[in-house]
C-alpha atoms as a PDB file:
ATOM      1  CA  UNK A   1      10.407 -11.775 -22.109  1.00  0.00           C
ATOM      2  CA  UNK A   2       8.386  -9.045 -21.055  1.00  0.00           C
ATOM      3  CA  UNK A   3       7.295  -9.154 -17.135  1.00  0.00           C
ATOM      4  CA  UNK A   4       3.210  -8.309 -16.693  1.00  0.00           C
ATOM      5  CA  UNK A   5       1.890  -5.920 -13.742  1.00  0.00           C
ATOM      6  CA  UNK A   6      -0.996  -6.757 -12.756  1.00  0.00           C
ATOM      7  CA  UNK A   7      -3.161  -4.051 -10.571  1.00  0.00           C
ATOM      8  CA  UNK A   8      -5.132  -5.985  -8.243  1.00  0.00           C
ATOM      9  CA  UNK A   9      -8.601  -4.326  -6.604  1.00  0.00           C
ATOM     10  CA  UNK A  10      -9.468  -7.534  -4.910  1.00  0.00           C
ATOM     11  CA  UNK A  11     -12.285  -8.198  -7.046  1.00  0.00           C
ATOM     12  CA  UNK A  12     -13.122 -10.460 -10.113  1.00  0.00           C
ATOM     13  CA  UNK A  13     -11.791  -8.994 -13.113  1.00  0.00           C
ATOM     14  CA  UNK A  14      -8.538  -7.873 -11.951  1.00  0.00           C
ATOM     15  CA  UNK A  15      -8.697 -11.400 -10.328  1.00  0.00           C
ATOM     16  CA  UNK A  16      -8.972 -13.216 -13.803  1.00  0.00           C
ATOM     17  CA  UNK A  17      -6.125 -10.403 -15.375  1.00  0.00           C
ATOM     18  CA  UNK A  18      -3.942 -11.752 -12.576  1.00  0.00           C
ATOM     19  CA  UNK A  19      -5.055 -15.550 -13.130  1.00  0.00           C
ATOM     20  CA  UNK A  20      -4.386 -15.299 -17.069  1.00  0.00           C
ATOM     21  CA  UNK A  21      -1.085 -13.614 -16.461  1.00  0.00           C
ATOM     22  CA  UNK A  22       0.488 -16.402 -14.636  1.00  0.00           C
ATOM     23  CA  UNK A  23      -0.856 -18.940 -16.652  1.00  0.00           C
ATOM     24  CA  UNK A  24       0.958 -17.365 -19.891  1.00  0.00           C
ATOM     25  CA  UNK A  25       3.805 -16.249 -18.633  1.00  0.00           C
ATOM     26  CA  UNK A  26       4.576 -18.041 -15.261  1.00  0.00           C
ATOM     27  CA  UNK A  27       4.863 -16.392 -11.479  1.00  0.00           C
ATOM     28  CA  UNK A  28       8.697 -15.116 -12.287  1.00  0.00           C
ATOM     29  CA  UNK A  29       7.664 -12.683 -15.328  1.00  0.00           C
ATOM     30  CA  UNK A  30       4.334 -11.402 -13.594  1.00  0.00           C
ATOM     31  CA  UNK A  31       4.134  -9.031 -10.794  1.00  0.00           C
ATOM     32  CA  UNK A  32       0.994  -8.105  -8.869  1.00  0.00           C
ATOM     33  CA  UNK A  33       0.178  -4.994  -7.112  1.00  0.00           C
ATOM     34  CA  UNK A  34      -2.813  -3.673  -4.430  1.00  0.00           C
ATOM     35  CA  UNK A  35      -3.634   0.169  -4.412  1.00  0.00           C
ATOM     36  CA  UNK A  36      -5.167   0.471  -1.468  1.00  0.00           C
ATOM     37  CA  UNK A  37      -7.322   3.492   0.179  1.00  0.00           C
ATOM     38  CA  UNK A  38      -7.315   2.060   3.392  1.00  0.00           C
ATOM     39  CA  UNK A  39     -10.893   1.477   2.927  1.00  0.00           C
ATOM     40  CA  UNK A  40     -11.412  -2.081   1.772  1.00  0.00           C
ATOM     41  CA  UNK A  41     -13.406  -4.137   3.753  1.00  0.00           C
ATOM     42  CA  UNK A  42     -11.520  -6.953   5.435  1.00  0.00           C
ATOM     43  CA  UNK A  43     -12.683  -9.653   3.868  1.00  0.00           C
ATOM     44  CA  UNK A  44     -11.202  -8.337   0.921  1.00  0.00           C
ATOM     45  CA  UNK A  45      -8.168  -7.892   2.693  1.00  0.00           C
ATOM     46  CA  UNK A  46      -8.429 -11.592   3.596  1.00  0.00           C
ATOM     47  CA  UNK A  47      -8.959 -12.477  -0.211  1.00  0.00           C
ATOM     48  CA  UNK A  48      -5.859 -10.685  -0.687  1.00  0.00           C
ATOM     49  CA  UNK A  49      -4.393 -13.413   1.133  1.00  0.00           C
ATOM     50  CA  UNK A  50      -6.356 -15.851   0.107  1.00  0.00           C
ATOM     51  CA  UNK A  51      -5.255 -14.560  -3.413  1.00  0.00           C
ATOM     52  CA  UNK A  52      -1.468 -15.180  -2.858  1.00  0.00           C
ATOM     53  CA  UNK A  53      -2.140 -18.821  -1.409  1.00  0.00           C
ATOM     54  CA  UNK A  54      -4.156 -19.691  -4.231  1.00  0.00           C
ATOM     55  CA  UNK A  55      -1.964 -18.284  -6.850  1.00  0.00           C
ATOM     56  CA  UNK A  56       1.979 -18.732  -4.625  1.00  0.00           C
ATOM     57  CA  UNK A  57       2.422 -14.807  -5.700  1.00  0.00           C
ATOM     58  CA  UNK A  58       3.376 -12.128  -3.492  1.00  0.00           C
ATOM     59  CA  UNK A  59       1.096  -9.093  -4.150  1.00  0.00           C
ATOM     60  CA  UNK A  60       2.745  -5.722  -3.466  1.00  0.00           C
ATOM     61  CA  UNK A  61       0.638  -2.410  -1.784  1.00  0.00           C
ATOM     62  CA  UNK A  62       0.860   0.958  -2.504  1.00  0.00           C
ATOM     63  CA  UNK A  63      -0.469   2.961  -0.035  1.00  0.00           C
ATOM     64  CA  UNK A  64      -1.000   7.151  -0.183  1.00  0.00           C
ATOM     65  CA  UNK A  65       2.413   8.675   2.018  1.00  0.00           C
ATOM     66  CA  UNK A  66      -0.318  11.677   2.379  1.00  0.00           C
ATOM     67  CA  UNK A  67      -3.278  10.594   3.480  1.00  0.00           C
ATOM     68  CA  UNK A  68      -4.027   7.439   6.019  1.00  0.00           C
ATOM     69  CA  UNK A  69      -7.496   6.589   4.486  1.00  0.00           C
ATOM     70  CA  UNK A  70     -10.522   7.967   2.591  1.00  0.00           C
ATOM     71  CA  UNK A  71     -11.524   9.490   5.925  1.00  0.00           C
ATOM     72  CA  UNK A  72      -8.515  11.303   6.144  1.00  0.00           C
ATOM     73  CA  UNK A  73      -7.880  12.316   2.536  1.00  0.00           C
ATOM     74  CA  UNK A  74     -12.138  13.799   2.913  1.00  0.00           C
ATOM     75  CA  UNK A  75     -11.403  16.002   5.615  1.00  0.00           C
ATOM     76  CA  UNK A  76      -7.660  17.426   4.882  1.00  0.00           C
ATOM     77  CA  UNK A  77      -9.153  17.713   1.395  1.00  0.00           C
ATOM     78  CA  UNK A  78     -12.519  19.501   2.726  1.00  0.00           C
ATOM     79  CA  UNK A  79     -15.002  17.947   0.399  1.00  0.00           C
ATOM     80  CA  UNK A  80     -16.490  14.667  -0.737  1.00  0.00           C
ATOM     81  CA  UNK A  81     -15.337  12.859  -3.961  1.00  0.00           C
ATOM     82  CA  UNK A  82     -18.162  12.935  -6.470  1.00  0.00           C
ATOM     83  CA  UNK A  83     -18.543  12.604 -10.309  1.00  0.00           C
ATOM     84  CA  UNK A  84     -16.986  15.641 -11.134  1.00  0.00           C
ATOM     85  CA  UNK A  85     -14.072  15.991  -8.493  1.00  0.00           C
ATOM     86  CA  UNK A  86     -12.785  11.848  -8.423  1.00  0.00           C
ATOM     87  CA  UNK A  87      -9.682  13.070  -6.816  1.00  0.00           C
ATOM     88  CA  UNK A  88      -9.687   9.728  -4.531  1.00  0.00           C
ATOM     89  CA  UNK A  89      -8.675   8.137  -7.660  1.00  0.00           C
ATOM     90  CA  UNK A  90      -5.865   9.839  -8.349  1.00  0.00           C
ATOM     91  CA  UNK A  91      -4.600  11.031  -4.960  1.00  0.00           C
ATOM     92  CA  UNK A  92      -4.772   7.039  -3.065  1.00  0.00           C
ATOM     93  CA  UNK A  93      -4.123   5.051  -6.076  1.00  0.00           C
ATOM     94  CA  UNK A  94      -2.958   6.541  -9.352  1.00  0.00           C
ATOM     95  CA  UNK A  95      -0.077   8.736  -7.913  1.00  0.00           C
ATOM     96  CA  UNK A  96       1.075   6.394  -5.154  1.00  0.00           C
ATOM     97  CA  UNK A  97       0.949   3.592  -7.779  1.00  0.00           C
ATOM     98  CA  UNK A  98       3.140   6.215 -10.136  1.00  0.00           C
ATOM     99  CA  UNK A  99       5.960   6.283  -7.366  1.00  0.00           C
ATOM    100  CA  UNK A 100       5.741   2.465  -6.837  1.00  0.00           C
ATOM    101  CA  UNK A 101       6.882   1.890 -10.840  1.00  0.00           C
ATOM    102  CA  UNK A 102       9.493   4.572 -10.837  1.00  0.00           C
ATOM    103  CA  UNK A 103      11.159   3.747  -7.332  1.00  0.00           C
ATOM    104  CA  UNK A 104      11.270  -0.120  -8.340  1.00  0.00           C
ATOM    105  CA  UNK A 105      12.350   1.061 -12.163  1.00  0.00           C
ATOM    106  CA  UNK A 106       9.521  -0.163 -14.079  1.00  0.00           C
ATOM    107  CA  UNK A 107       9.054   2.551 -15.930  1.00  0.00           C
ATOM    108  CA  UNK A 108      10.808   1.202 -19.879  1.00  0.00           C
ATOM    109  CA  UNK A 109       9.568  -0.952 -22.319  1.00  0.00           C
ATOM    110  CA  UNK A 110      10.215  -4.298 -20.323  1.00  0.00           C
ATOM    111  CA  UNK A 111       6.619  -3.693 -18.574  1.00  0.00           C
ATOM    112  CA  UNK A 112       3.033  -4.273 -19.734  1.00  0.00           C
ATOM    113  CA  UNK A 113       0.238  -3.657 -17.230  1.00  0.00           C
ATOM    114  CA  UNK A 114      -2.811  -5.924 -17.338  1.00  0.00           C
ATOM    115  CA  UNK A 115      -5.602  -3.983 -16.348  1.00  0.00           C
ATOM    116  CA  UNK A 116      -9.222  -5.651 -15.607  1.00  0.00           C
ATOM    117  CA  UNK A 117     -11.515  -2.751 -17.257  1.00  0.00           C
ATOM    118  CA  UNK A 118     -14.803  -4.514 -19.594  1.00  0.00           C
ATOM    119  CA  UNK A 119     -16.912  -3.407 -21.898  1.00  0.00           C
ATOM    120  CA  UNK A 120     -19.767  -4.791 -20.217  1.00  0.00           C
ATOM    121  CA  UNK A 121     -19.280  -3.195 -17.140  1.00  0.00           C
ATOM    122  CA  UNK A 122     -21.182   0.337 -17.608  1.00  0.00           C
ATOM    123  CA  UNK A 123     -22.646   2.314 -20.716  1.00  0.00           C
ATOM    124  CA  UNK A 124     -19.467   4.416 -20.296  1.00  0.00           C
ATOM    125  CA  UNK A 125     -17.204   1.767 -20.168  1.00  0.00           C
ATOM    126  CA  UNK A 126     -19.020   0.211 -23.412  1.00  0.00           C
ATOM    127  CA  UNK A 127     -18.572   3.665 -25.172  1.00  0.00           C
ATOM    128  CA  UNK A 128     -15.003   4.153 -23.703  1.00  0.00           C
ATOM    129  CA  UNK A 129     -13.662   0.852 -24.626  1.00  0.00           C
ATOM    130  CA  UNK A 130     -15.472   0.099 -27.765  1.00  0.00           C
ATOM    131  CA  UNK A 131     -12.934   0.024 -30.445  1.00  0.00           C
ATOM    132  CA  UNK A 132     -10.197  -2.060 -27.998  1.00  0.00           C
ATOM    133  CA  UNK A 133      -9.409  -5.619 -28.230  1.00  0.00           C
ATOM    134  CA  UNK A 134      -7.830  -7.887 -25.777  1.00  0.00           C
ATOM    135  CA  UNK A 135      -4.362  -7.538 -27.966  1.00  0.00           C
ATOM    136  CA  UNK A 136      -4.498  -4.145 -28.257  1.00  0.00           C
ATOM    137  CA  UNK A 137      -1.497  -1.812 -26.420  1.00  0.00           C
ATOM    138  CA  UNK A 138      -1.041   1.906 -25.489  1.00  0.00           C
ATOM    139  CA  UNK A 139       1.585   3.665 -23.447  1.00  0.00           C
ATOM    140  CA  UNK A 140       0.764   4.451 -19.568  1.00  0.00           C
ATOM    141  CA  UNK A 141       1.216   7.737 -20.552  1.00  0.00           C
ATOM    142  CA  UNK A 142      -1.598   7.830 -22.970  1.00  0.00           C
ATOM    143  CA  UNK A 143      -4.345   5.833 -20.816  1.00  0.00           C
ATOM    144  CA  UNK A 144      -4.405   8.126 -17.929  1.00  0.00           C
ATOM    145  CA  UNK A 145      -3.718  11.938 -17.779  1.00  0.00           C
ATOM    146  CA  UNK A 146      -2.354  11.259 -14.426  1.00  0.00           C
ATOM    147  CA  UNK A 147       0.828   9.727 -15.841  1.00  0.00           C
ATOM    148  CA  UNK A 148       1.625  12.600 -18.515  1.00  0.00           C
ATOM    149  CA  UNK A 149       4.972  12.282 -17.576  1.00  0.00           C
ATOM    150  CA  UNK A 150       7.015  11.158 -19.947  1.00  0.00           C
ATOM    151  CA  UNK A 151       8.987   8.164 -17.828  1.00  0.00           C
ATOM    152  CA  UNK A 152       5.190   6.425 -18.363  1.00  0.00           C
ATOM    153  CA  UNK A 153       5.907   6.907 -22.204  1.00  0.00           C
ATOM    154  CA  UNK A 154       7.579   3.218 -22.828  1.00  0.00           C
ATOM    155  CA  UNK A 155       5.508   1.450 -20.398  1.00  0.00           C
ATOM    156  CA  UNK A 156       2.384   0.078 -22.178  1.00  0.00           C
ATOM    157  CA  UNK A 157      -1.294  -1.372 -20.603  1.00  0.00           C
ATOM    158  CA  UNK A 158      -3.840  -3.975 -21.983  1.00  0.00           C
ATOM    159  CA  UNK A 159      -7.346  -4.477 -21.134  1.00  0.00           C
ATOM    160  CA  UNK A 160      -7.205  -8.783 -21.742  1.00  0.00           C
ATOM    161  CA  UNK A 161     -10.574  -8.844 -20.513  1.00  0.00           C
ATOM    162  CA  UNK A 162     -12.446  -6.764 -22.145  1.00  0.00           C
ATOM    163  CA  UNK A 163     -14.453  -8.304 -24.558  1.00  0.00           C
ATOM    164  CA  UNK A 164     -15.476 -10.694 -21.312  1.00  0.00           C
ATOM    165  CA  UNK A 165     -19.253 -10.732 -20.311  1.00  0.00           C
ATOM    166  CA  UNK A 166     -19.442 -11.241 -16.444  1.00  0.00           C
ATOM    167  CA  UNK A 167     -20.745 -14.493 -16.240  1.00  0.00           C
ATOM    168  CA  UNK A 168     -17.488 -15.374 -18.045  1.00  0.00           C
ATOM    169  CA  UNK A 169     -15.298 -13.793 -15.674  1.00  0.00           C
ATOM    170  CA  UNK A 170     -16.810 -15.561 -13.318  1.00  0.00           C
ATOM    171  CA  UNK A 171     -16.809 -19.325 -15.100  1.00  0.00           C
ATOM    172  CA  UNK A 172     -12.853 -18.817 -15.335  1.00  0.00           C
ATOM    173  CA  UNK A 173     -12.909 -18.476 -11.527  1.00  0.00           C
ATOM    174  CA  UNK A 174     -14.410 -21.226 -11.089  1.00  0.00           C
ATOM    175  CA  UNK A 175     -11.699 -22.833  -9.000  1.00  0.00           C
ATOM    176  CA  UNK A 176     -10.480 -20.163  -7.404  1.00  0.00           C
ATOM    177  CA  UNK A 177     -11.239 -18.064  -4.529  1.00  0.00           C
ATOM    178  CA  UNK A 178     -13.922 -15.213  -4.763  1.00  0.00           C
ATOM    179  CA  UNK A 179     -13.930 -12.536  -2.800  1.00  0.00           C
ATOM    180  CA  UNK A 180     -16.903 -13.170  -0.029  1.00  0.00           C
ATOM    181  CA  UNK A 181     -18.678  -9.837  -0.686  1.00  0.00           C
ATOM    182  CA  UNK A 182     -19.716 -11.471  -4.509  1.00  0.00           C
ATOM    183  CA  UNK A 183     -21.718 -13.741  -2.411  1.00  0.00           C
ATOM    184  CA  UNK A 184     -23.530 -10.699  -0.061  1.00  0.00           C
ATOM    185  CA  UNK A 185     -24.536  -9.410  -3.166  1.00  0.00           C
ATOM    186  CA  UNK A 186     -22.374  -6.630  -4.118  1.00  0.00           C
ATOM    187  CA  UNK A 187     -21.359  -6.146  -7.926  1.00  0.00           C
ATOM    188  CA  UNK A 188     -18.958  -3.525  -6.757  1.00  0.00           C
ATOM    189  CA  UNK A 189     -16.217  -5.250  -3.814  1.00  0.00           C
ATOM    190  CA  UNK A 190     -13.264  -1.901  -3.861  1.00  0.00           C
ATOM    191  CA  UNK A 191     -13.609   1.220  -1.651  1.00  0.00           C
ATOM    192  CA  UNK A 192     -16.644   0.008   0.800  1.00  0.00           C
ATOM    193  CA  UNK A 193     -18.456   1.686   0.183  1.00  0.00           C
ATOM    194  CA  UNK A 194     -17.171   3.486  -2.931  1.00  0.00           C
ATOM    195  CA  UNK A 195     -18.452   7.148  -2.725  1.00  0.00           C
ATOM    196  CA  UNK A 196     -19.465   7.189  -6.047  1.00  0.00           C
ATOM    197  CA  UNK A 197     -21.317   3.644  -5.833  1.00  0.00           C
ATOM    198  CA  UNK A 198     -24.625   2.916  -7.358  1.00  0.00           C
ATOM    199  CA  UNK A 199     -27.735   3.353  -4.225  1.00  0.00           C
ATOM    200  CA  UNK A 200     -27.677  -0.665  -4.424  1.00  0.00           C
ATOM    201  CA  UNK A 201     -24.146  -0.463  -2.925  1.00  0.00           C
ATOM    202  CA  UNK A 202     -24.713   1.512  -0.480  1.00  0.00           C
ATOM    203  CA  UNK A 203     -28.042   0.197   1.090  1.00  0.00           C
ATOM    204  CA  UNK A 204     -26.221  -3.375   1.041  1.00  0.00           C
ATOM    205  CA  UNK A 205     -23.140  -1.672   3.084  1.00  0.00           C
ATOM    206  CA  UNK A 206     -25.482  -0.359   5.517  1.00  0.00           C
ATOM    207  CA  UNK A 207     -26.580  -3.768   5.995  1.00  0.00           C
ATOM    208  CA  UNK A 208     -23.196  -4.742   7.055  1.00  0.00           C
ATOM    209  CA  UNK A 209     -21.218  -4.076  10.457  1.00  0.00           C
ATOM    210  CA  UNK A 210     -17.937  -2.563   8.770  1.00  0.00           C
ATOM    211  CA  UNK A 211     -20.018  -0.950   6.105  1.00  0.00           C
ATOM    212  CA  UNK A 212     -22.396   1.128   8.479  1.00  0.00           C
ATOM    213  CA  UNK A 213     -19.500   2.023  10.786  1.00  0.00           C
ATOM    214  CA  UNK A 214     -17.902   3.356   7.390  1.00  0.00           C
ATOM    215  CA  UNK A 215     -20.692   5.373   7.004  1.00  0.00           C
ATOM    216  CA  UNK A 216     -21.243   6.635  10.611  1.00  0.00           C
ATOM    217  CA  UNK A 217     -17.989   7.687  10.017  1.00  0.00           C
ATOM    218  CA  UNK A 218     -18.859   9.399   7.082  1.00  0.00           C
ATOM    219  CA  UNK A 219     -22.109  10.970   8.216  1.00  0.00           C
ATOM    220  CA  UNK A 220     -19.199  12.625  11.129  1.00  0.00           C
ATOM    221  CA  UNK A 221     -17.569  14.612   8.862  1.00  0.00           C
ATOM    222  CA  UNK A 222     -20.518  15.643   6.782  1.00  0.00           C
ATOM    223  CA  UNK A 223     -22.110  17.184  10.404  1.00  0.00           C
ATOM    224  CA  UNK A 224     -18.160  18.691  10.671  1.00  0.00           C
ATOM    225  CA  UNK A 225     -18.120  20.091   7.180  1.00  0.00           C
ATOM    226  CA  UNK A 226     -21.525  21.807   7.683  1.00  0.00           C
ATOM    227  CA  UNK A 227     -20.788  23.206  11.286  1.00  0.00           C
ATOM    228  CA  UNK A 228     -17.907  24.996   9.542  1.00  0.00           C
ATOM    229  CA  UNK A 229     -20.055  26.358   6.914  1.00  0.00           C
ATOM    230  CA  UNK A 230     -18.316  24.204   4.205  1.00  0.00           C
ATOM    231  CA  UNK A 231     -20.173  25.153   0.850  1.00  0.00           C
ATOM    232  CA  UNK A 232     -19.483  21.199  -0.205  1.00  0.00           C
ATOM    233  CA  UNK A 233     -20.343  19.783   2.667  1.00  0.00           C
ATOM    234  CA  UNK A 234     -22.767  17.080   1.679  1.00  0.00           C
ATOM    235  CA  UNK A 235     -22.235  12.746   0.527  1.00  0.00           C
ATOM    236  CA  UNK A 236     -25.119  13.413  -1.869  1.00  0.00           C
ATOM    237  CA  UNK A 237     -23.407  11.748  -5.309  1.00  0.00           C
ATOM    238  CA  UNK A 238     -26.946  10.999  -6.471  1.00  0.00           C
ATOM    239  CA  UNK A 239     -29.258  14.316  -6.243  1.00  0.00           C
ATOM    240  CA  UNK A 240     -31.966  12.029  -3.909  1.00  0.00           C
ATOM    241  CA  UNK A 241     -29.693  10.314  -1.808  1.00  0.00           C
ATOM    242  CA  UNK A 242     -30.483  10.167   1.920  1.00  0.00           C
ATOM    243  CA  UNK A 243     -27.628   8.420   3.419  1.00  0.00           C
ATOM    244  CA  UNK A 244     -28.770   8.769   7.731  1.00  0.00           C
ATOM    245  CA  UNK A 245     -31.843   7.193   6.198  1.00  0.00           C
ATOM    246  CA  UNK A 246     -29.341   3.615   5.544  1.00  0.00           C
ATOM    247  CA  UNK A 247     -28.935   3.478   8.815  1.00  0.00           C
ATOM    248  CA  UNK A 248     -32.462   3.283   9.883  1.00  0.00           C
ATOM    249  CA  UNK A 249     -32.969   0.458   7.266  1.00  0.00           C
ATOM    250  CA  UNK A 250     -34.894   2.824   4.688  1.00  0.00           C
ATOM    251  CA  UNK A 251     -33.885   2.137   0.730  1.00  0.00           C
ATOM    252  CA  UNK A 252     -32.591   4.869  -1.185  1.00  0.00           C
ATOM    253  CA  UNK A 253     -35.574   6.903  -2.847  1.00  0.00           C
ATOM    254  CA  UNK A 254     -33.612   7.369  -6.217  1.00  0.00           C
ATOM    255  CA  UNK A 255     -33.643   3.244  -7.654  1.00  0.00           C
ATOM    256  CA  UNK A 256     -32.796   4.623 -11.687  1.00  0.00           C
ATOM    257  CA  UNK A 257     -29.599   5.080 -11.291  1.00  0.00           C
ATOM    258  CA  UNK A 258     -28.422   1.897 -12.846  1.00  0.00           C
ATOM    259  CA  UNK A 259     -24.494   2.603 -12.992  1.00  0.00           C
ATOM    260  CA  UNK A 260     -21.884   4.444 -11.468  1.00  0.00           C
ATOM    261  CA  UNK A 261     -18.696   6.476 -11.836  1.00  0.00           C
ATOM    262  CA  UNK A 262     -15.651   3.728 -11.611  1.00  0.00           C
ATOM    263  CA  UNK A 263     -12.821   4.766 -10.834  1.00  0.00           C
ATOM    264  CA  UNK A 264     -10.268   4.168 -13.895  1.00  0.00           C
ATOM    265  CA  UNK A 265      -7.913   1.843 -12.189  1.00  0.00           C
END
């Protein structure tokens, strides 16, 4: 029997991937796994936890042997992720997560990875996804560019979700632990907050102790970048966006942005 791998973000979907997993194929043939950024609020480190109680898994963490955090992978980078450069993605949790499946030999045609991406997440997602079903398989090499090597060329992925709407994703939780931040009103519980969030995300991190002291933090390095004459200095991901304005409780003055760039695992 094959074993599943099962990337865990700490929120929903990847919640219900892991959830379906086990039930088909039992604890022994599934393994679960965390990228983490160092940058995940702590109650989603606690529903980590909470996760492995619930479920009587272990989940495993890759963690960047480069960089110590977004904060730290921003400045020894020198710029801010945004939609055109999402190195974050691939430098805290693609390429650590590519040394995690080769050092514990994972890497052959005894592996399927259960990943939690929906159609009904984003327009892109929609467009990107559209002609998948939840059987469908392709090689790790072919789903990201970041594993072109060829040792990803006999492990495959599935999206078993992705035909779900949301309010089914959450109806097949319905007994299990959620991840607190659902309930504070965030549709988006990873990096907090994720760089490339929609303005919603943001303004409700700002109304949050570990949020604004992510952003202070933040707002630091901008002031850094632009002492040193950085040409891309700026956390401005959506042309309007005022972040120092968060922390004075204003809203963000661009509300049409209605989605934003995901990162792909």
């Amino acid at each position: 029997m094959q074993t599943i791998i099962v990337p865990v973000s700490g929120g929903k979907d990847s919640q219900l991937c892991l959830q379906m997993a086990l039930q088909a194929h039992g604890s022994e043939n599934v393994i679960a796994v965390h990228q983490s950024t160092g940058y995940d609020h702590p109650l989603t480190n606690q529903h980590l936890v909470d996760m492995e109680n619930h479920y009587k898994i272990k989940i495993h963490i890759t963690k960047s042997d480069k960089y110590d955090d977004v904060f730290d992978f921003v400045e020894k980078v020198g710029y801010f992720p945004s939609s055109v450069a999402k190195s974050c993605t691939s430098r805290l949790k693609q390429q650590p997560f590519a040394k995690w499946l080769i050092d514990n030999d994972y890497c052959n045609e005894n592996y399927v990875i259960w990943m939690g991406m929906r159609k009904d997440e984003s327009r892109a997602r929609g467009a990107k996804y559209c002609t998948w079903n939840d059987l469908d398989e392709i090689t790790l090499q072919d789903f990201s560019t970041e594993y072109r090597n060829n040792i990803f060329s006999k492990v495959k992925v599935r999206l078993p979700i992705v035909d779900f709407l949301e309010a089914e994703v959450f109806d097949a939780l319905s007994v299990a632990p959620i991840n607190p931040l659902y309930k504070k009103g965030h549709k988006r519980v990873g990096c907090y907050p994720c760089l490339l969030a929609r303005n919603s995300e943001w303004e409700l991190a700002a109304q949050d102790p570990v949020g604004r002291k992510n952003i202070e933090r933040l707002i630091e390095i901008e002031d850094k970048f632009i002492a040193d004459k950085n040409p891309r200095k700026l956390i401005k991901i959506h042309p309007t966006r005022d972040v120092r304005g968060l922390l004075k409780g204003d809203l963000l003055t661009d509300t049409t942005n209605s989605e934003c760039s995901w990162c792909s695992i």
